[in-house]
N, C-alpha and C. Protein backbone atom coordinates (compact mmCIF):
# COMPACT_ATOMS: atom_id res chain seq x y z
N UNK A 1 153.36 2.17 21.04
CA UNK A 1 153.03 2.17 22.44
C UNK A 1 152.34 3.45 22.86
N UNK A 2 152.63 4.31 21.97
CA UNK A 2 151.40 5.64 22.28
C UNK A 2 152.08 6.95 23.38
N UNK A 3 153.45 6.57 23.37
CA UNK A 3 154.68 7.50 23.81
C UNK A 3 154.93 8.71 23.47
N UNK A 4 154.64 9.71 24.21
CA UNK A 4 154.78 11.34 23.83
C UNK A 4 156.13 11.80 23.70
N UNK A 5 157.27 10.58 23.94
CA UNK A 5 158.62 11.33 24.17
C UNK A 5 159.81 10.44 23.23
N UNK A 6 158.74 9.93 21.83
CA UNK A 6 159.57 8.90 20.84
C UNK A 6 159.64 7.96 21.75
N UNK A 7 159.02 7.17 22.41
CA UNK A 7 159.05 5.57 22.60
C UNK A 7 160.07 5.82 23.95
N UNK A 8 160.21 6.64 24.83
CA UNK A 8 161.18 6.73 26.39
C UNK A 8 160.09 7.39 27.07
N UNK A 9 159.39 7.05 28.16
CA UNK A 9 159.18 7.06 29.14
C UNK A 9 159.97 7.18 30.46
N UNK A 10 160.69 8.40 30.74
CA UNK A 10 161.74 8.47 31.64
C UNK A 10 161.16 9.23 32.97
N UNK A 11 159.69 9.28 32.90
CA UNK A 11 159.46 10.57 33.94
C UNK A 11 159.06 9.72 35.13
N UNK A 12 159.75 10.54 36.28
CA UNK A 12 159.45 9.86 38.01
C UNK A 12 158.34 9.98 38.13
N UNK A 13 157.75 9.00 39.18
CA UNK A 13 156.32 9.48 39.38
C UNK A 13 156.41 10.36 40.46
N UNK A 14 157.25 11.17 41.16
CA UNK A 14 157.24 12.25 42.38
C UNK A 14 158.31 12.96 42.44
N UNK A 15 158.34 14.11 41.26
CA UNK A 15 159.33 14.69 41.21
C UNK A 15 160.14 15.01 42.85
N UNK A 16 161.62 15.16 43.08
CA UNK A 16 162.23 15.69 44.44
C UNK A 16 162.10 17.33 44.52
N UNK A 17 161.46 17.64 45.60
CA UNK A 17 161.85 19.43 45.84
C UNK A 17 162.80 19.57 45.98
N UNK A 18 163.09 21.10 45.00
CA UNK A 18 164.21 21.54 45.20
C UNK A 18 164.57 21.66 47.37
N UNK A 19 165.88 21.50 47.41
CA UNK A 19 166.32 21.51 48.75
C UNK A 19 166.23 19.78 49.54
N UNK A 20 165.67 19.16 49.07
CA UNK A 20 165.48 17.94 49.46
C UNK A 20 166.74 16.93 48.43
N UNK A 21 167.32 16.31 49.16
CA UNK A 21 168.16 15.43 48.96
C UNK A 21 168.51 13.86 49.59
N UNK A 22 168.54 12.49 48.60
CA UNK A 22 168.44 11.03 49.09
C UNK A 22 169.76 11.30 49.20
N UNK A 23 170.41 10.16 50.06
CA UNK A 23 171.77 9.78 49.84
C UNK A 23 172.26 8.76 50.76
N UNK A 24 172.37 7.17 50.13
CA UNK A 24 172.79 6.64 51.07
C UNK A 24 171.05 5.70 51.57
N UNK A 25 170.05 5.47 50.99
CA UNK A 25 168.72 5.32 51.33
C UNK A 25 168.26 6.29 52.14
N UNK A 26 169.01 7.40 52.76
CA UNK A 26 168.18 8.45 53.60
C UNK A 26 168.01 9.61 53.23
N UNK A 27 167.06 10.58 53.78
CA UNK A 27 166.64 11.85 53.39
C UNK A 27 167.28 13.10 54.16
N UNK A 28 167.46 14.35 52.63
CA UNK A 28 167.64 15.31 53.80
C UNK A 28 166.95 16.41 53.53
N UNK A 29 167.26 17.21 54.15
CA UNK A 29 166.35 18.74 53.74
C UNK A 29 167.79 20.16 53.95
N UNK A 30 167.90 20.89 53.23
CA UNK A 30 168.43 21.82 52.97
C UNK A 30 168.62 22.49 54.41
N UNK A 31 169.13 23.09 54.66
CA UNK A 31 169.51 23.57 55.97
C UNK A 31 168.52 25.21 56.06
N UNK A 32 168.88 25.69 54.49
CA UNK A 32 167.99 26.81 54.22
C UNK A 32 166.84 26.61 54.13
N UNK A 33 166.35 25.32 54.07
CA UNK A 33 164.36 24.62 53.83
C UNK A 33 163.88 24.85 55.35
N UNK A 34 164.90 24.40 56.23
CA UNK A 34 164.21 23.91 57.37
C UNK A 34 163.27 24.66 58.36
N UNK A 35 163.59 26.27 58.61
CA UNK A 35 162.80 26.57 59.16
C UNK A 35 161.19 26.68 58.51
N UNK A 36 160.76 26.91 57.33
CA UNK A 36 159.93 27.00 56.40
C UNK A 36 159.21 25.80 56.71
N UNK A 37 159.91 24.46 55.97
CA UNK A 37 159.66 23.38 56.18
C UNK A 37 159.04 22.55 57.34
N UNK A 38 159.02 23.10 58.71
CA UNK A 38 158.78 22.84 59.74
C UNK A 38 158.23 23.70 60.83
N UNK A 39 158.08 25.02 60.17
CA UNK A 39 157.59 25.87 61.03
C UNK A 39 158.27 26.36 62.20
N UNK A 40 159.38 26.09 61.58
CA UNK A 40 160.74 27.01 63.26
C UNK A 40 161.18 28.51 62.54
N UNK A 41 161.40 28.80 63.30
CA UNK A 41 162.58 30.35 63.25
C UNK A 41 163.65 29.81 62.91
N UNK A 42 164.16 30.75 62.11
CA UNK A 42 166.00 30.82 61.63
C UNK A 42 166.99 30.82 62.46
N UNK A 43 166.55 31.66 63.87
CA UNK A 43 167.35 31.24 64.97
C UNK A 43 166.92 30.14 65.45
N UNK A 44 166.36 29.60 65.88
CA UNK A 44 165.87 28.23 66.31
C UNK A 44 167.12 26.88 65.83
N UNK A 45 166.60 27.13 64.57
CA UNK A 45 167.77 26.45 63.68
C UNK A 45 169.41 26.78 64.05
N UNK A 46 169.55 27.85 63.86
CA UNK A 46 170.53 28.49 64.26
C UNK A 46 171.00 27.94 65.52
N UNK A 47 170.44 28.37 66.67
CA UNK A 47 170.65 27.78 68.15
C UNK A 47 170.72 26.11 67.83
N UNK A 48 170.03 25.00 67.42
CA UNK A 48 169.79 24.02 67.72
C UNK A 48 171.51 23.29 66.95
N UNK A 49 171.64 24.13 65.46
CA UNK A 49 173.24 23.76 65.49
C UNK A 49 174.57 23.96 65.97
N UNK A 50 174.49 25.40 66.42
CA UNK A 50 175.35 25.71 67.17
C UNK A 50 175.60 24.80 68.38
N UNK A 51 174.33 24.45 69.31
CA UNK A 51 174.61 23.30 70.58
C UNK A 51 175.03 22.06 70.21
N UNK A 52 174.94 21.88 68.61
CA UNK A 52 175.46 20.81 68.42
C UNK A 52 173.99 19.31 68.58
N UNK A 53 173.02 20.19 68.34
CA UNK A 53 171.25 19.30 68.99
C UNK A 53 171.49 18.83 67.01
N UNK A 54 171.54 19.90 66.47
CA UNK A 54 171.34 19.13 65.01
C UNK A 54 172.71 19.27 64.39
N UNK A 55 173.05 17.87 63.84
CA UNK A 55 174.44 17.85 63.07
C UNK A 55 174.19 17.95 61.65
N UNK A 56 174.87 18.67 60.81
CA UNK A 56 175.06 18.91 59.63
C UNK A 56 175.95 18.23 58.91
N UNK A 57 175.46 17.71 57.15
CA UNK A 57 176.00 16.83 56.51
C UNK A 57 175.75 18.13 54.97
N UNK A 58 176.64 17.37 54.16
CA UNK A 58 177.02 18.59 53.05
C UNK A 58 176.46 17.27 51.84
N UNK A 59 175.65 17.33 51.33
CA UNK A 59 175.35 16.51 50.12
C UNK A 59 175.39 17.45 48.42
N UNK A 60 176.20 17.01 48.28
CA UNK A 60 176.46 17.70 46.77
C UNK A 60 176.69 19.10 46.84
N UNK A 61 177.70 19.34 47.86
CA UNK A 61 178.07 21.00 48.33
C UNK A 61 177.03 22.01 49.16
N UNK A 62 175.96 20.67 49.51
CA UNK A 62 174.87 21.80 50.18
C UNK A 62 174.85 21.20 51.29
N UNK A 63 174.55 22.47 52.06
CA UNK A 63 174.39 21.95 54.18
C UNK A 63 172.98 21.76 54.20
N UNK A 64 173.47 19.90 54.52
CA UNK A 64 171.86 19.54 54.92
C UNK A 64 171.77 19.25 56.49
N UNK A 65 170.14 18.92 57.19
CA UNK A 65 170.05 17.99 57.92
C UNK A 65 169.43 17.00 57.82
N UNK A 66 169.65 15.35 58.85
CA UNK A 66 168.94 14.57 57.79
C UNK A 66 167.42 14.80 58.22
N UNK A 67 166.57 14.10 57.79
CA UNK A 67 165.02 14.26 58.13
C UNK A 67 165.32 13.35 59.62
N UNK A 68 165.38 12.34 59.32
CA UNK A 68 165.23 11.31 60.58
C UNK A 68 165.89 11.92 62.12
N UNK A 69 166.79 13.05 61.88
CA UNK A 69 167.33 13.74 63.03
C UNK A 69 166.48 14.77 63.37
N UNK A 70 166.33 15.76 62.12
CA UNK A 70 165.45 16.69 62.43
C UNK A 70 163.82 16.38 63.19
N UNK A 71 163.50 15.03 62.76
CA UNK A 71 162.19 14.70 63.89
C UNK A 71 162.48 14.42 65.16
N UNK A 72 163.14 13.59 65.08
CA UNK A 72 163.92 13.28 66.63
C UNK A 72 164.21 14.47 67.15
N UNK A 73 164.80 15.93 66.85
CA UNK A 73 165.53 17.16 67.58
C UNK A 73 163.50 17.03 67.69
N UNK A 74 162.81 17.86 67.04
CA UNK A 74 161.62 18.36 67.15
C UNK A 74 160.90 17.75 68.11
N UNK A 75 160.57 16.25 68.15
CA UNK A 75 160.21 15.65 69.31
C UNK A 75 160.57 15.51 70.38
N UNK A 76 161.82 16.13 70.78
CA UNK A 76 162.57 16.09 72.03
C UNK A 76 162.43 17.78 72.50
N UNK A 77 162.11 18.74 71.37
CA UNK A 77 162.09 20.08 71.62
C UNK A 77 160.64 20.27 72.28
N UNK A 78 159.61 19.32 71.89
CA UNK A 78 158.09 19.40 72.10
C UNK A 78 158.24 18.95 73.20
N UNK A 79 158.77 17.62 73.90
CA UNK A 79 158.46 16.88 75.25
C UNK A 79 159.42 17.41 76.24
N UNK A 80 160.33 18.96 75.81
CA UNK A 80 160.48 19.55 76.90
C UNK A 80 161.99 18.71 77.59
N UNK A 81 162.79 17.79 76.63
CA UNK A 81 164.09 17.18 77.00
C UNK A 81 165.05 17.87 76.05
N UNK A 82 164.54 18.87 75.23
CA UNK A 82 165.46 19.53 74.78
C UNK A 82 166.35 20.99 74.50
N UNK A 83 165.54 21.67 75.89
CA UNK A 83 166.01 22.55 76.09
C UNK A 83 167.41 22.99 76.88
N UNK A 84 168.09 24.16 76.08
CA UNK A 84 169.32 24.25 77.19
C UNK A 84 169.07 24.39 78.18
């Protein structure tokens, strides 16, 4: 079959970044990714969990948030309904 790895073909076609985590069919991102990832400040982040705006989930001992929240916080931070 012309197999570089003895006849197994095991490779994903899109490796996961480190900090990114599935679980459950949904996505998350590292809690430490996020400001990077999205272009916020560390306090930002900081503030938005403390109010309790983004909830935190622990996937395989790491503090994530999920993606699908983190757009929702961001789009509510842009249209100005999510400020204290």
């Amino acid at each position: 079959m012309g197999s570089q790895q003895g006849g197994c073909s095991m490779r994903a076609d899109k490796p996961v970044k480190p900090g990114w985590f599935f679980r459950n069919g949904r996505q998350y991102l590292a809690v430490s990714e996020v400001p990077a990832t999205v272009n916020l400040t560390t306090s930002e982040v900081t503030d938005a969990i403390s109010l309790g705006q983004l909830r935190i989930e622990r996937v395989n001992g790491c503090k994530v948030v999920a993606m699908e929240e983190l757009f929702d916080w961001i789009d509510m931070q842009e249209s100005g309904r999510g400020q204290a």
